[in-house]
C-alpha atoms as a PDB file:
ATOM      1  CA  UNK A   1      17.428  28.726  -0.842  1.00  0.00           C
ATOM      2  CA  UNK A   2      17.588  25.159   0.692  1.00  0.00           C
ATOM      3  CA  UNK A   3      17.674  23.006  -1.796  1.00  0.00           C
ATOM      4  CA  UNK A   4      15.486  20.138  -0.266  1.00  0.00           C
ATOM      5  CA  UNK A   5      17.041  16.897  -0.874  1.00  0.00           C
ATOM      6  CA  UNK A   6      15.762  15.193   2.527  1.00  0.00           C
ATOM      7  CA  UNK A   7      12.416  16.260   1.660  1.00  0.00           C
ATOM      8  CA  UNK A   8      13.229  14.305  -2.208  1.00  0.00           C
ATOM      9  CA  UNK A   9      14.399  11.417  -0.328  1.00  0.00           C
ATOM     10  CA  UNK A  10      11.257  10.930   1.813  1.00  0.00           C
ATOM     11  CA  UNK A  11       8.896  11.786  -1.497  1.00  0.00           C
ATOM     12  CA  UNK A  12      10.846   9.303  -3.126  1.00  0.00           C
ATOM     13  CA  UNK A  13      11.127   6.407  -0.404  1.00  0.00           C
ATOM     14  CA  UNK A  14       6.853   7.400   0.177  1.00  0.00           C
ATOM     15  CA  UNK A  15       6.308   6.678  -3.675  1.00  0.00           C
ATOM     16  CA  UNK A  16       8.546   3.324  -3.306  1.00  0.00           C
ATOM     17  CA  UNK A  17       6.309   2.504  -0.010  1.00  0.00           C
ATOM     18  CA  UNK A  18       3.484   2.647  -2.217  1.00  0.00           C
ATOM     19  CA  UNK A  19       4.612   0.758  -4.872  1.00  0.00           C
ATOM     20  CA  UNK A  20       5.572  -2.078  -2.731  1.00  0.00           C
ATOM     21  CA  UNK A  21       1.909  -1.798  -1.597  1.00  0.00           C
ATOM     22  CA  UNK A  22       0.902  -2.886  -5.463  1.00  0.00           C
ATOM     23  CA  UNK A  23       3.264  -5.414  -5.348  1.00  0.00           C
ATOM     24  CA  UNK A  24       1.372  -7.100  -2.087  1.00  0.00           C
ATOM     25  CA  UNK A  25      -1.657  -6.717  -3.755  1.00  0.00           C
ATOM     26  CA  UNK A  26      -0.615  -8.632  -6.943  1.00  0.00           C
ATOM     27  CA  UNK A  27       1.216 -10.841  -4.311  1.00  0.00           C
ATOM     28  CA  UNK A  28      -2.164 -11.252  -2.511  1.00  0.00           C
ATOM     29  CA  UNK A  29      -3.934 -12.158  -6.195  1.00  0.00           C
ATOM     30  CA  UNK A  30      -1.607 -14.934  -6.690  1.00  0.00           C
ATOM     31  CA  UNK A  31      -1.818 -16.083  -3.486  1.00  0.00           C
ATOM     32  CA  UNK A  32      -5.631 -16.425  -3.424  1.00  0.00           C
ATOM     33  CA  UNK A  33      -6.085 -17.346  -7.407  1.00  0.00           C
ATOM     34  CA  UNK A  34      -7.920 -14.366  -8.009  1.00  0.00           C
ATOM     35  CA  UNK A  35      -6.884 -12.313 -11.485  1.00  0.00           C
ATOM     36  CA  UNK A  36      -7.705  -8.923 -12.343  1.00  0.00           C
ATOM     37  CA  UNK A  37     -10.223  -7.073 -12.447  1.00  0.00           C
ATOM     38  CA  UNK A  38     -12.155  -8.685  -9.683  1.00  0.00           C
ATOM     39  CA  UNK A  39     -11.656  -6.999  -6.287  1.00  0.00           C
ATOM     40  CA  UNK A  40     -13.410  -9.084  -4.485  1.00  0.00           C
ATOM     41  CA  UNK A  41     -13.287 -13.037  -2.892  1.00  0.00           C
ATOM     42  CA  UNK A  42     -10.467 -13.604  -0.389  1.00  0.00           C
ATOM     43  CA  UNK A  43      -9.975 -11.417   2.414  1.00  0.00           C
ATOM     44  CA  UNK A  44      -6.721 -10.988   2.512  1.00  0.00           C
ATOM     45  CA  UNK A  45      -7.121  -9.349  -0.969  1.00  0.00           C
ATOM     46  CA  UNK A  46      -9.966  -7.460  -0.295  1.00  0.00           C
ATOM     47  CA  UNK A  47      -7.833  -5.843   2.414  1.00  0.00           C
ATOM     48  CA  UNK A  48      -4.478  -5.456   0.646  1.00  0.00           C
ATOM     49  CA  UNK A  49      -6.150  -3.698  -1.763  1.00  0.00           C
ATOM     50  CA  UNK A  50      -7.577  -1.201   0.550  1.00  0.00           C
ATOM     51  CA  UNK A  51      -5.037  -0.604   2.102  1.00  0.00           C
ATOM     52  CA  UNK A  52      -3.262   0.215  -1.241  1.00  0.00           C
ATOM     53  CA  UNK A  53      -6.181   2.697  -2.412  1.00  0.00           C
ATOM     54  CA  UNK A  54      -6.092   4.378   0.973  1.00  0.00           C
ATOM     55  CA  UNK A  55      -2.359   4.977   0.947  1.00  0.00           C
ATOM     56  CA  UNK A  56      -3.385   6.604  -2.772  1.00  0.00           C
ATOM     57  CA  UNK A  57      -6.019   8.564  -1.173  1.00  0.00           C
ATOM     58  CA  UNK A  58      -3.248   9.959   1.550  1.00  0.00           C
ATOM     59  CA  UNK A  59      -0.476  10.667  -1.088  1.00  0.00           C
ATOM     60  CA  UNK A  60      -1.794  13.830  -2.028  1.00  0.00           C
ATOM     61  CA  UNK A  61      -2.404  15.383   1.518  1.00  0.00           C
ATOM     62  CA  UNK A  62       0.829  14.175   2.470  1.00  0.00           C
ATOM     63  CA  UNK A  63       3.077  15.227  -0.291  1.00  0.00           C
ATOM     64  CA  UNK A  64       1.560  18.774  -0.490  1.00  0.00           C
ATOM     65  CA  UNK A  65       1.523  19.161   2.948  1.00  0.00           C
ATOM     66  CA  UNK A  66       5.495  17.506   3.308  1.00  0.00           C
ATOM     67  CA  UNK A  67       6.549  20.218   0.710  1.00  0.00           C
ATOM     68  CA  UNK A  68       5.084  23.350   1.881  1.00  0.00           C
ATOM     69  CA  UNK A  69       6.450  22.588   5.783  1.00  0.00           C
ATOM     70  CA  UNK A  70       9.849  21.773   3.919  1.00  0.00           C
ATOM     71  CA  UNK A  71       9.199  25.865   1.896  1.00  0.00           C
ATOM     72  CA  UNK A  72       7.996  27.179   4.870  1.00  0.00           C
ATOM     73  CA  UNK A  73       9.680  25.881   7.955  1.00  0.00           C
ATOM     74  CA  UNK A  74      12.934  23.610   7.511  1.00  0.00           C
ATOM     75  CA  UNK A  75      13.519  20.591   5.074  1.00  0.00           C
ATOM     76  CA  UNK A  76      15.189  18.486   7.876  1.00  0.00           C
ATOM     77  CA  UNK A  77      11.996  18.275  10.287  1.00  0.00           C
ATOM     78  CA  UNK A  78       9.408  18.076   7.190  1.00  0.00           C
ATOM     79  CA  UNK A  79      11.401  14.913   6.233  1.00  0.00           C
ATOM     80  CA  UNK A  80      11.678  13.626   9.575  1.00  0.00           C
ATOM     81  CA  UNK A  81       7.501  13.886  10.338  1.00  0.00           C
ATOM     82  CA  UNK A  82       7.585  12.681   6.501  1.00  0.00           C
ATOM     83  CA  UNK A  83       9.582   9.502   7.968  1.00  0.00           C
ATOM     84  CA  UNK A  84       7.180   9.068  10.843  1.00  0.00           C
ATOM     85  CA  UNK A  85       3.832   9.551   7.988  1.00  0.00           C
ATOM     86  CA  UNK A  86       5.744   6.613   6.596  1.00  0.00           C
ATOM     87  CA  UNK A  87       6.430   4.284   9.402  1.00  0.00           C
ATOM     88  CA  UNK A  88       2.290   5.205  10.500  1.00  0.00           C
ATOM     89  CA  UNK A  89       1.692   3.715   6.907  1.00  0.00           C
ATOM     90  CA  UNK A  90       3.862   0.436   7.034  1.00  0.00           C
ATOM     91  CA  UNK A  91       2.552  -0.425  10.193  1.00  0.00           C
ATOM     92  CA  UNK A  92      -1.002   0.524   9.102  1.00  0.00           C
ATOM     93  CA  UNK A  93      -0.364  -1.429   6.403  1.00  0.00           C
ATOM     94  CA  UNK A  94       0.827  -4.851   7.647  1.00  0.00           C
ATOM     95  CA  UNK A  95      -2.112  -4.531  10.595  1.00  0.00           C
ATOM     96  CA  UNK A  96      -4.863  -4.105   8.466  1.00  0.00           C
ATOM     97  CA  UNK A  97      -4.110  -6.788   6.314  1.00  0.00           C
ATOM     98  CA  UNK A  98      -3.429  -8.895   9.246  1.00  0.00           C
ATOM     99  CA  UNK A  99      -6.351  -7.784  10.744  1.00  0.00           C
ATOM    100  CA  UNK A 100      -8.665  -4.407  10.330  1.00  0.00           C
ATOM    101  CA  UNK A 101      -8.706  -3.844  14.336  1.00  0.00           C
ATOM    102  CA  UNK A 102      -5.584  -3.785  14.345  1.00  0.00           C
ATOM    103  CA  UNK A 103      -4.791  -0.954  11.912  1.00  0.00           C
ATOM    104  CA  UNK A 104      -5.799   1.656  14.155  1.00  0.00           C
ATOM    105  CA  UNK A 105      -2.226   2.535  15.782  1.00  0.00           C
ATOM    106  CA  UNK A 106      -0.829   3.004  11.974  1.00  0.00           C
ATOM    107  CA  UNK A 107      -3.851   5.044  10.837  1.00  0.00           C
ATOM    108  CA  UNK A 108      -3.202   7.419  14.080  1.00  0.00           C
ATOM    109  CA  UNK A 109       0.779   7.517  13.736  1.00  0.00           C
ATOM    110  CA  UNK A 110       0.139   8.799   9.941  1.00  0.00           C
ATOM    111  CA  UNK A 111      -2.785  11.069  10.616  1.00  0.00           C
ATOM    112  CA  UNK A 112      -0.760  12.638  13.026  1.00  0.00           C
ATOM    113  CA  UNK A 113       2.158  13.174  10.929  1.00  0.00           C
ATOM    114  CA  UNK A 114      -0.146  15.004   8.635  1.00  0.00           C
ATOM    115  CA  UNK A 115      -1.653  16.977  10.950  1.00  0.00           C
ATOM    116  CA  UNK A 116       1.819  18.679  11.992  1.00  0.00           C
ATOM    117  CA  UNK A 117       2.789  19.450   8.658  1.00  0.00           C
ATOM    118  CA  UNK A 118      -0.217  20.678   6.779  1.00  0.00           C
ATOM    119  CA  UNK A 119      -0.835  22.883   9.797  1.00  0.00           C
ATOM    120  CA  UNK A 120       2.408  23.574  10.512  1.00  0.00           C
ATOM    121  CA  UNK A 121       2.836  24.688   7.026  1.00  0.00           C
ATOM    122  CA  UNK A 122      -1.042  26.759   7.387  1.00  0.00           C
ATOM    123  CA  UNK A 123       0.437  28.603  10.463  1.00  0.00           C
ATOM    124  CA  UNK A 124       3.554  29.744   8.922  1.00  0.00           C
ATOM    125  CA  UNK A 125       1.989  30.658   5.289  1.00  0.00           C
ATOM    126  CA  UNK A 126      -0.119  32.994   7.297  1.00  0.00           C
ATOM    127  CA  UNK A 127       2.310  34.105   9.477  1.00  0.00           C
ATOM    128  CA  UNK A 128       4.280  35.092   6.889  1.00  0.00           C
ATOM    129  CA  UNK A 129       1.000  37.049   4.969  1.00  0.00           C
ATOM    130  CA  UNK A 130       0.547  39.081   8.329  1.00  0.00           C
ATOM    131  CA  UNK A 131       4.068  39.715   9.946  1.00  0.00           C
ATOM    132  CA  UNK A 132       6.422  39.637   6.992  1.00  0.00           C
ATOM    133  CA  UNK A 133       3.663  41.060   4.419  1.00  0.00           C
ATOM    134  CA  UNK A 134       5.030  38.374   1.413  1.00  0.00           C
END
């Protein structure tokens, strides 16, 4: 059994990705003078902050889909498309908050990532139902 510790790393360095993505949005509050709880006035906050929930709403696609291609298929490739899902998200993230046209690239470099691995993990789960019977 492999024992998965690229695929740890990348769940680990994902979670840290995401918790620098608080830390801009408390960054961003300062910044702009506006405390907690409002979400809205300035921009730049409005859009750090999206860009934080939308990395939350990715987290669970991503992880479940970055473990089972890691099960089913090898750890070393599910942690290298896991790199790329996290490079889609940095740059997604620094765009968007620069500008929202501009997040587009990031969006599509993460989406993709995603794509390969929960399928990539579908195909094999049901290869291994039909040929292998397990």
């Amino acid at each position: 059994m492999q024992p998965h510790s690229y695929v740890a790393l990348v769940t680990i360095a994902a979670i840290l990705v995401y918790f620098w993505m608080g830390l801009q949005v408390g960054r961003a509050r300062a910044k702009c003078g506006i405390s907690a709880p409002a979400m809205t006035g300035d921009p730049i906050l409005e859009r750090t902050i999206r860009v934080h929930y939308n990395t939350l709403e990715w987290l669970p696609i991503f992880l479940v889909a970055l473990w089972l291609f890691a099960i089913y298929w090898l750890d070393w490739v599910a942690a290298l498309v896991g790199v790329v899902w996290i490079v889609g998200r940095i740059l997604y993230a620094i765009g968007y908050v620069a500008d929202p046209a501009k997040r587009e690239l990031g969006f599509m470099i993460q989406a993709l990532a995603v794509a390969v691995l929960l399928f990539g993990a579908l195909g094999r789960v049901i290869w291994t139902l039909v040929v292998v019977g397990a």
